[in-house]
C-alpha atoms as a PDB file:
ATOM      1  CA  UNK A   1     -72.714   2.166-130.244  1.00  0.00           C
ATOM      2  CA  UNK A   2     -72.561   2.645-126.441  1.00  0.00           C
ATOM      3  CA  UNK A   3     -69.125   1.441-126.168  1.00  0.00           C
ATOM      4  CA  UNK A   4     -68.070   3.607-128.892  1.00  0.00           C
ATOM      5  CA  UNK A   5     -69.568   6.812-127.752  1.00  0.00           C
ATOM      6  CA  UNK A   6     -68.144   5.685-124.371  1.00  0.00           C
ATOM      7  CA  UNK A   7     -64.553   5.370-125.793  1.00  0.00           C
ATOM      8  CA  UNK A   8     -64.489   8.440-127.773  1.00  0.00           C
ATOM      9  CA  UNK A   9     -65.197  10.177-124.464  1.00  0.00           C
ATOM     10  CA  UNK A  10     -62.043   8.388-122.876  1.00  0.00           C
ATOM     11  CA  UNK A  11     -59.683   9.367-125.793  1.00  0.00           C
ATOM     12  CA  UNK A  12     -60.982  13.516-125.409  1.00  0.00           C
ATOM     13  CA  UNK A  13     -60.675  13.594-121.702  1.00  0.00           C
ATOM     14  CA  UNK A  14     -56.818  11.943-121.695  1.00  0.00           C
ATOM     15  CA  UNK A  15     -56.110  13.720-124.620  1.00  0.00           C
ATOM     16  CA  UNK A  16     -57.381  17.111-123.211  1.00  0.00           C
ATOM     17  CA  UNK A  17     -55.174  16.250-119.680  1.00  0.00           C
ATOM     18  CA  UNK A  18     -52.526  15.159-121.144  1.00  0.00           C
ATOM     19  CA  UNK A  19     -51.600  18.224-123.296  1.00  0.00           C
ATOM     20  CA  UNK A  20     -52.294  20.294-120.311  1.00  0.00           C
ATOM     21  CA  UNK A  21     -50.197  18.502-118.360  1.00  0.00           C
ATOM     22  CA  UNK A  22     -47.413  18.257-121.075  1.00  0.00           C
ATOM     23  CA  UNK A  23     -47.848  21.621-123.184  1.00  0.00           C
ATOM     24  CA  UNK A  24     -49.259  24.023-120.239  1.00  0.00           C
ATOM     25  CA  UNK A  25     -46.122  26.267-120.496  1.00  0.00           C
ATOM     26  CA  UNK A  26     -46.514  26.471-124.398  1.00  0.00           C
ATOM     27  CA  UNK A  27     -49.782  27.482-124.073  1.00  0.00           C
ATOM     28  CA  UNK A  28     -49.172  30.058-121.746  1.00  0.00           C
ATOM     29  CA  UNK A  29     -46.297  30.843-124.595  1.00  0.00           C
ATOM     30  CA  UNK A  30     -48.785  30.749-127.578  1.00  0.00           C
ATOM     31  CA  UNK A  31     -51.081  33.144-125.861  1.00  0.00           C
ATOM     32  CA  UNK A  32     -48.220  35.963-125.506  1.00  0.00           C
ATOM     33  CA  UNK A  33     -47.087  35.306-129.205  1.00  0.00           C
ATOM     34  CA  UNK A  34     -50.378  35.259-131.108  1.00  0.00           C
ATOM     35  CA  UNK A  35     -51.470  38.958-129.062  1.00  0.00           C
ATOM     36  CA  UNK A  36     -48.126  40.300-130.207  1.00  0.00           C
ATOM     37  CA  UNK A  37     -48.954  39.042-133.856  1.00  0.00           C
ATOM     38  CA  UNK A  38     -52.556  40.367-133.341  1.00  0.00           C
ATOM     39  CA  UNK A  39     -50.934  43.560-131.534  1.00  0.00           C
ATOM     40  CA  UNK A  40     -49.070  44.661-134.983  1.00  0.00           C
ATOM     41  CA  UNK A  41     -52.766  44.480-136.941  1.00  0.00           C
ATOM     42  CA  UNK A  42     -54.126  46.436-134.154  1.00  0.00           C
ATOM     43  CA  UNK A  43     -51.425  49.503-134.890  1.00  0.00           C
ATOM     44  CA  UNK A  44     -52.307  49.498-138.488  1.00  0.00           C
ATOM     45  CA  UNK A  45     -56.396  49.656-137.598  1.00  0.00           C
ATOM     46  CA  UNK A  46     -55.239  52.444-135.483  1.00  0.00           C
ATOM     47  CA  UNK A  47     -53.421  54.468-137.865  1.00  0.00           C
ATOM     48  CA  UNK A  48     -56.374  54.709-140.354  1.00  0.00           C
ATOM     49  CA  UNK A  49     -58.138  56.903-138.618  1.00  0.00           C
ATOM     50  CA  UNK A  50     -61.212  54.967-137.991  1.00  0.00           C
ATOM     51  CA  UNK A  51     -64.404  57.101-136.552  1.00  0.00           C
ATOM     52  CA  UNK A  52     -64.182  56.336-132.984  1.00  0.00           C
ATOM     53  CA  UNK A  53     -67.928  54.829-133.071  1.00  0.00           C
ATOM     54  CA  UNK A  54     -66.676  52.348-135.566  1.00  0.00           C
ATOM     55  CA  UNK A  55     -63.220  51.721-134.442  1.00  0.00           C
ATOM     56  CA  UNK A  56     -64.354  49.015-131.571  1.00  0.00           C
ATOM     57  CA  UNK A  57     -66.383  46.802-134.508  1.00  0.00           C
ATOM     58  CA  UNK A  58     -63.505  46.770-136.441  1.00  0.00           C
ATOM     59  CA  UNK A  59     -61.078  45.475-134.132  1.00  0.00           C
ATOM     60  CA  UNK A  60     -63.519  43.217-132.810  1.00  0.00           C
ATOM     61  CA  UNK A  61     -64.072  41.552-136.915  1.00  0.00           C
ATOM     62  CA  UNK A  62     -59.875  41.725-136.836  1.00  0.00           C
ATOM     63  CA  UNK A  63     -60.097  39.350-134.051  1.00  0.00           C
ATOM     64  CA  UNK A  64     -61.438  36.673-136.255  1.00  0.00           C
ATOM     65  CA  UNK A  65     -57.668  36.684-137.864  1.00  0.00           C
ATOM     66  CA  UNK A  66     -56.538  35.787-133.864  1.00  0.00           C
ATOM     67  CA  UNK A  67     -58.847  32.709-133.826  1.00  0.00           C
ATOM     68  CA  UNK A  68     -57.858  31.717-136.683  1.00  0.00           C
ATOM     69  CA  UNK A  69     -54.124  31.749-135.990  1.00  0.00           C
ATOM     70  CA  UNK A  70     -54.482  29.904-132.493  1.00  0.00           C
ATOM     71  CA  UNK A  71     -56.542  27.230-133.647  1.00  0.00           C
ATOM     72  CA  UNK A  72     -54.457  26.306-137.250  1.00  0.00           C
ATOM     73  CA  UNK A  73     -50.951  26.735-135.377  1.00  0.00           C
ATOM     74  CA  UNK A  74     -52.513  24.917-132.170  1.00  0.00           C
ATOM     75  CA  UNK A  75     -54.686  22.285-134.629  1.00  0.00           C
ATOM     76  CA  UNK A  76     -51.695  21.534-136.299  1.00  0.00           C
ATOM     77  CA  UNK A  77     -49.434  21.164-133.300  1.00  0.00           C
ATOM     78  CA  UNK A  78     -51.595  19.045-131.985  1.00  0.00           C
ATOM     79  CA  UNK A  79     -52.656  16.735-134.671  1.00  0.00           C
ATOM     80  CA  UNK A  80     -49.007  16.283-134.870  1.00  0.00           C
ATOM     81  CA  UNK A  81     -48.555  15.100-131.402  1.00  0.00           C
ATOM     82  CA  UNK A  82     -51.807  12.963-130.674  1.00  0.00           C
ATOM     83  CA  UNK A  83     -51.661  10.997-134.334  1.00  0.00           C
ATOM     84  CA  UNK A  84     -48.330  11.549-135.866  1.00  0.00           C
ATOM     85  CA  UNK A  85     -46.008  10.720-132.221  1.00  0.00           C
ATOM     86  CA  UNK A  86     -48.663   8.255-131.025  1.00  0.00           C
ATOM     87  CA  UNK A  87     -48.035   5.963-134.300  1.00  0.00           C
ATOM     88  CA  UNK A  88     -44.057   7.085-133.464  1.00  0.00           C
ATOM     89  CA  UNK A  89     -44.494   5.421-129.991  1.00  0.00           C
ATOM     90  CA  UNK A  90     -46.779   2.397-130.855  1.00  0.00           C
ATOM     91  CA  UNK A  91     -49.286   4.389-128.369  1.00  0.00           C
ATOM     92  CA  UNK A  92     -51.586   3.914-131.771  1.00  0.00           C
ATOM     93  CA  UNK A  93     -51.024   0.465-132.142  1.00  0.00           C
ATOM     94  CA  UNK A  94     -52.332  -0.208-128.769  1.00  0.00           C
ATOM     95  CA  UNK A  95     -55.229   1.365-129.479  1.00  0.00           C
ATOM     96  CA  UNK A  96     -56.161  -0.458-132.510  1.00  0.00           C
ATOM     97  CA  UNK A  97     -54.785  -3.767-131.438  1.00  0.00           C
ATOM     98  CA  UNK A  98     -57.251  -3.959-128.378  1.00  0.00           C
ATOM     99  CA  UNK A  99     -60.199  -3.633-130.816  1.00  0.00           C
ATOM    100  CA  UNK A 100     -60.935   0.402-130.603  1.00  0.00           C
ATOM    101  CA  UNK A 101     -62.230   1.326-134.246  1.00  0.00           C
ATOM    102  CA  UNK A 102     -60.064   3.658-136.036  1.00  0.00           C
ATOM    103  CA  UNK A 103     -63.174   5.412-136.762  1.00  0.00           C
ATOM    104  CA  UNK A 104     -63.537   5.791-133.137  1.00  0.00           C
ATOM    105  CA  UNK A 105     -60.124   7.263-132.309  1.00  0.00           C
ATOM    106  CA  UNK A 106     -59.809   9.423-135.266  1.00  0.00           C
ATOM    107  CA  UNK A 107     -63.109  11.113-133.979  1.00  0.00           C
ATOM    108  CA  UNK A 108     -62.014  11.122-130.247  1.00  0.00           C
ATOM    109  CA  UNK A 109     -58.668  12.748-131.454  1.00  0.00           C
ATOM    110  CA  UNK A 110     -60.152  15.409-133.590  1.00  0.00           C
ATOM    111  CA  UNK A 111     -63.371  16.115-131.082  1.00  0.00           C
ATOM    112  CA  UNK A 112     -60.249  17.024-127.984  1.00  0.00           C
ATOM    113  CA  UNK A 113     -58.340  19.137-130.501  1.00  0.00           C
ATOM    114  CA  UNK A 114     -61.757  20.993-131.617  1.00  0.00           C
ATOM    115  CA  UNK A 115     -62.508  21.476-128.139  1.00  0.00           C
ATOM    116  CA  UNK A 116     -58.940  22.560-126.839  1.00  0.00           C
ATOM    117  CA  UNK A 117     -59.114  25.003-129.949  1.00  0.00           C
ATOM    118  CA  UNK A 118     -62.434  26.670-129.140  1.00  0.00           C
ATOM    119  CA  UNK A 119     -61.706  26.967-125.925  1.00  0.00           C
ATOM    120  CA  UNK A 120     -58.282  28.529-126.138  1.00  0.00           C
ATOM    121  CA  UNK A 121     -59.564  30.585-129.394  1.00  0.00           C
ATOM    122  CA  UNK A 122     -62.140  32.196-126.908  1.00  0.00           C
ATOM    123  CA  UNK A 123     -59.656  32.621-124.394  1.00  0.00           C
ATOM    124  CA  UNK A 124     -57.223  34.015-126.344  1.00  0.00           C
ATOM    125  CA  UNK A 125     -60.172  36.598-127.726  1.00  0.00           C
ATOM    126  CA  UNK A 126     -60.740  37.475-124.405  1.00  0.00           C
ATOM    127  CA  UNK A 127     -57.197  38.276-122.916  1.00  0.00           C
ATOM    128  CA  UNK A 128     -56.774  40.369-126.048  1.00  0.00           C
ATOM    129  CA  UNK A 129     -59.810  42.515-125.288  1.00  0.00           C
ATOM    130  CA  UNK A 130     -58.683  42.976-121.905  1.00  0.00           C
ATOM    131  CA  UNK A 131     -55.096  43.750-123.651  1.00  0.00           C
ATOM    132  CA  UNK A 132     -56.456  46.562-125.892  1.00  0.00           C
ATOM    133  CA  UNK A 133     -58.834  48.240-123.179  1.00  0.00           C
ATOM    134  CA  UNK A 134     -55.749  48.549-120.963  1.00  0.00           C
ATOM    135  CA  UNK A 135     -53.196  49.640-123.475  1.00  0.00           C
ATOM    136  CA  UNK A 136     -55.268  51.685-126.095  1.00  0.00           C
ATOM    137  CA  UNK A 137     -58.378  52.547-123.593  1.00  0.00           C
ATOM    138  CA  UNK A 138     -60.806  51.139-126.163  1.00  0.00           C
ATOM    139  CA  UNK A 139     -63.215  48.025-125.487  1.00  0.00           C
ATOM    140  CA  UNK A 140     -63.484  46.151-128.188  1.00  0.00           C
ATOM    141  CA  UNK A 141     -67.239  45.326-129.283  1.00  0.00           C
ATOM    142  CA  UNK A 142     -68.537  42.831-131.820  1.00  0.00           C
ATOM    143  CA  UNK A 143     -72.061  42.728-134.083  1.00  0.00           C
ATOM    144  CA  UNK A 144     -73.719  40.094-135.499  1.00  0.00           C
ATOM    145  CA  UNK A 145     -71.226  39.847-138.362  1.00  0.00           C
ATOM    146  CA  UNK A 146     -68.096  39.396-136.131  1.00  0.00           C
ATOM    147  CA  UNK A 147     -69.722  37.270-134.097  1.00  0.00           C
ATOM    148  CA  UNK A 148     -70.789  34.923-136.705  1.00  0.00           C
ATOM    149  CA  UNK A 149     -66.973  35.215-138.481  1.00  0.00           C
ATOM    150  CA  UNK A 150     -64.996  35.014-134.713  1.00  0.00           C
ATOM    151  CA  UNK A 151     -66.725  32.141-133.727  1.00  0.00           C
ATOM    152  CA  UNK A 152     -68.374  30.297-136.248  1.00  0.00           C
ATOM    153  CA  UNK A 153     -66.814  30.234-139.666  1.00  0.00           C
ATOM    154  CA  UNK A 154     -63.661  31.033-139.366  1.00  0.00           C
ATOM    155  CA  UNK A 155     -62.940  28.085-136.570  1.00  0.00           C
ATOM    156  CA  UNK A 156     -65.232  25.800-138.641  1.00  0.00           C
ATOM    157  CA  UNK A 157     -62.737  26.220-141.587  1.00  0.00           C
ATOM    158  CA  UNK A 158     -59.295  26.121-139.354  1.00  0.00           C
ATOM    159  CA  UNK A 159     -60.964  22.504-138.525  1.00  0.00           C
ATOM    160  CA  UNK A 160     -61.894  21.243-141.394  1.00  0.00           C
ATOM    161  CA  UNK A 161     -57.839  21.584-142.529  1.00  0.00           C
ATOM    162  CA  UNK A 162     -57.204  20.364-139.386  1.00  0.00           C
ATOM    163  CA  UNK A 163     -59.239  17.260-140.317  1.00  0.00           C
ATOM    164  CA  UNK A 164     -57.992  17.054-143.660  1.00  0.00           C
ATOM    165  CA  UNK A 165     -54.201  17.594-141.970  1.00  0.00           C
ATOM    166  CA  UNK A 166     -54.943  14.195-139.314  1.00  0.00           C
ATOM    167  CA  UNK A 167     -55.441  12.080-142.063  1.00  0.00           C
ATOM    168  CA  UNK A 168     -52.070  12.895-143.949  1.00  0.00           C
ATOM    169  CA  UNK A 169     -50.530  12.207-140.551  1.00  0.00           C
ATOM    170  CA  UNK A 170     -52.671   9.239-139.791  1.00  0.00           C
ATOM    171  CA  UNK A 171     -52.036   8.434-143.231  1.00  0.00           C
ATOM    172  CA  UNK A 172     -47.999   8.651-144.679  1.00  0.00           C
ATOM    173  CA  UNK A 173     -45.269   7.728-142.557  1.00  0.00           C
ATOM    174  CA  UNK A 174     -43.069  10.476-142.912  1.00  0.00           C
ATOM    175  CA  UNK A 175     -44.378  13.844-142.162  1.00  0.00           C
ATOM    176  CA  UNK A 176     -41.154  15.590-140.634  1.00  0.00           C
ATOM    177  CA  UNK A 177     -40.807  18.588-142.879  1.00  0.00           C
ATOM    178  CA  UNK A 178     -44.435  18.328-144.740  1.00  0.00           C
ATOM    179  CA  UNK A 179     -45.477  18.276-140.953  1.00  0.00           C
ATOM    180  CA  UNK A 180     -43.267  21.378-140.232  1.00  0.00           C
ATOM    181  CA  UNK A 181     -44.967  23.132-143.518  1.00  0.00           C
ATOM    182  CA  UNK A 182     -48.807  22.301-142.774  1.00  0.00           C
ATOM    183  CA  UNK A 183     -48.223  23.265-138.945  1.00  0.00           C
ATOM    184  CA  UNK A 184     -45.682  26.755-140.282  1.00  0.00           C
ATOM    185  CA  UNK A 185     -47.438  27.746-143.184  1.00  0.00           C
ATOM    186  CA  UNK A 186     -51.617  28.216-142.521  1.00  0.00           C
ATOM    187  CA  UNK A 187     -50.228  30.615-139.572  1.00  0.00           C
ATOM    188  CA  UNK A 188     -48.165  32.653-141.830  1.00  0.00           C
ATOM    189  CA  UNK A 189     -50.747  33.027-144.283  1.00  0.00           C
ATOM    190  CA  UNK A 190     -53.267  34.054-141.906  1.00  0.00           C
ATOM    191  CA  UNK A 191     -50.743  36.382-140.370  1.00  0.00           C
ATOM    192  CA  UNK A 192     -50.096  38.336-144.162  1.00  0.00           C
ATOM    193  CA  UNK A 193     -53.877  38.420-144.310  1.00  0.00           C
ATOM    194  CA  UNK A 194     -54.637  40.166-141.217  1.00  0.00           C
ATOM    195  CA  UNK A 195     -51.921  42.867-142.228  1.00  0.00           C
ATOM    196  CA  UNK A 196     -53.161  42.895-145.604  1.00  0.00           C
ATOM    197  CA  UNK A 197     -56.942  43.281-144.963  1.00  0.00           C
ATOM    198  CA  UNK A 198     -57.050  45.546-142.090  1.00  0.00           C
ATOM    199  CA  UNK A 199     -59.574  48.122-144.078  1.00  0.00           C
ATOM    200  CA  UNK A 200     -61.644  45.104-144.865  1.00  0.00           C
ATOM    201  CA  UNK A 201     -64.827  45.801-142.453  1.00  0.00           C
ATOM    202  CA  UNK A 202     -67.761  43.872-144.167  1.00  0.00           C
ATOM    203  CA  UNK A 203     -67.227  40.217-145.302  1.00  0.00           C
ATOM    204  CA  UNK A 204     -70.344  39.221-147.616  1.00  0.00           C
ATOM    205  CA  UNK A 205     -72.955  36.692-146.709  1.00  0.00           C
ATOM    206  CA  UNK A 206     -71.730  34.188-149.270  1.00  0.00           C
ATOM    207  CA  UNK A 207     -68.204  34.001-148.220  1.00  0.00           C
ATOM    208  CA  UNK A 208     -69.429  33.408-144.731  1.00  0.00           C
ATOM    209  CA  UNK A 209     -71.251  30.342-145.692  1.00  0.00           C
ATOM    210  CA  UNK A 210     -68.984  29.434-148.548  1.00  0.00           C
ATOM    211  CA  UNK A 211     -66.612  29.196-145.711  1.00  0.00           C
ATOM    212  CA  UNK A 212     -69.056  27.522-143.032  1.00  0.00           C
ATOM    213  CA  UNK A 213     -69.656  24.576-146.245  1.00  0.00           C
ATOM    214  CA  UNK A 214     -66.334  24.231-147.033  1.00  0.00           C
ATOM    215  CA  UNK A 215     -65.241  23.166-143.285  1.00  0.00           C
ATOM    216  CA  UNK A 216     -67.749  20.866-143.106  1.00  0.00           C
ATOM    217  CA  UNK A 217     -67.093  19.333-146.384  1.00  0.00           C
ATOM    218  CA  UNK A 218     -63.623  18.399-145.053  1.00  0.00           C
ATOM    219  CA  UNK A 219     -64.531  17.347-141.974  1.00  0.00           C
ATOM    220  CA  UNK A 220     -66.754  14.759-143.917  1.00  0.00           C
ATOM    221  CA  UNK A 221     -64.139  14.114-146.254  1.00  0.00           C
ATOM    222  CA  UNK A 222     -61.620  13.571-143.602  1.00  0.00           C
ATOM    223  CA  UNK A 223     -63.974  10.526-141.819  1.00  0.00           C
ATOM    224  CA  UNK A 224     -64.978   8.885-145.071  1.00  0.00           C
ATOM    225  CA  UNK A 225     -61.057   8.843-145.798  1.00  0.00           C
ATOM    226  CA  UNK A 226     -60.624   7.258-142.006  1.00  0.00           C
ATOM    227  CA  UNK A 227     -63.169   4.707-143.042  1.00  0.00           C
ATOM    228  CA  UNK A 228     -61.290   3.715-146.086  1.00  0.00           C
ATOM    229  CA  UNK A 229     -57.893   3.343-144.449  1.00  0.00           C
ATOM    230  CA  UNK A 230     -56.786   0.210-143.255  1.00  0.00           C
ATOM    231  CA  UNK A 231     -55.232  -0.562-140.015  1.00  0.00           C
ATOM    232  CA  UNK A 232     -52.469  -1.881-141.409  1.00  0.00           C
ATOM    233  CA  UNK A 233     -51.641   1.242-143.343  1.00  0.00           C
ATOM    234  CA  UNK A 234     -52.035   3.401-139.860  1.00  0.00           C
ATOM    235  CA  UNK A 235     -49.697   1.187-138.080  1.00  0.00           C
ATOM    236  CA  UNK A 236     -47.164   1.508-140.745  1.00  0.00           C
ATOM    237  CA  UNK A 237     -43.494   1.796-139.485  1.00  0.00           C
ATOM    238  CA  UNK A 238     -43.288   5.563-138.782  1.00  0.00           C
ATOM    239  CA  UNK A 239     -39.188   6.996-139.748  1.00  0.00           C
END
């Protein structure tokens, strides 16, 4: 148990550096792109004609359309590059063939790309707020219910598909253009929504743990499905 804990915590910390190291410009990249996305919902919020004493909630609930972008499109990104190239490059068969559970790397993969995508989700949050205080002179405030939908169930759910997404590529050994369509697709979708829903100010208490159960449903799903696979099938030849 020791020497499992104690590997998972070597795959998130060279995971973690190594997309730093490797993706740091991207990141920088992603941050610009997903403000400019977020920027455009911002306008339409704007041109309601929101009371000014409500205005600042409601952009602060619209961020929850933000977090969910960064973490699907960076989730995605990199499920593709720590499972889907590492099985490319026989980095996965390493793994495995020294004795590492798959168990143990699926969780150490999926624990760095749930903590890269918190941490950039909050950071990306935060430049934003600093974005609209400077541009529109408006701080951006959140209550309980933004809180809860920012931070909590929304990313819950973007991981959950991101769970269910790492065993497809841990899974089938061709996932060029379904891999282009699961990493495209969530971020459009969530993009139309946020355009779509920007009068939406008050999400009811069951969707909110609806979508809280549903994320950790496939999370759980996603490790019993790792448990199942064999080793042989994850080390299949990869086109």
């Amino acid at each position: 148990m020791k020497k499992d804990v104690y590997m998972i915590g070597v795959i998130v910390k060279k995971e973690i550096v190594d997309t730093i190291r490797t993706l740091g410009i991207f990141l920088i990249a992603m941050i610009f792109c997903f403000n400019l996305c977020i920027y455009i919902t911002d306008t339409e919020i704007f041109e309601l004609g929101i009371p000014k004493e409500i205005l600042p909630y409601q952009l602060g609930l619209s961020m929850m359309y933000l977090v969910a972008m960064t973490s699907l499109f960076l989730g995605t990104t990199l499920t593709n590059k720590m499972i889907y190239e590492e099985k490319r490059t026989k980095t996965m068969h390493m793994l495995l063939g020294m004795g590492v559970p798959k168990e143990v790397v699926w969780l150490g993969k999926i624990l760095a790309i749930v903590i890269m995508c918190a941490l950039f989700g909050v950071l990306n949050v935060l430049v934003h707020i600093i974005f609209v205080w400077i541009w529109f002179d408006v701080l951006i405030k959140f209550n309980g219910m933004a809180i809860a939908m920012v931070f909590i169930t929304v990313p819950m759910l973007c991981y959950g598909f991101i769970a269910l997404a790492s065993v497809a590529y841990m899974y089938f050994s061709r996932m060029n253009i379904v891999g282009m369509f699961i990493q495209i697709v969530p971020y459009l979708a969530v993009w139309e929504v946020s355009s779509s829903l920007v009068e939406y100010t008050k999400v009811p208490l069951y969707i909110m743990l609806l979508s809280l159960g549903i994320g950790l449903v496939a999370i759980i799903v996603s490790m019993l499905c790792v448990m199942g696979m064999s080793k042989e099938r994850i080390v299949s030849r990869v086109d």
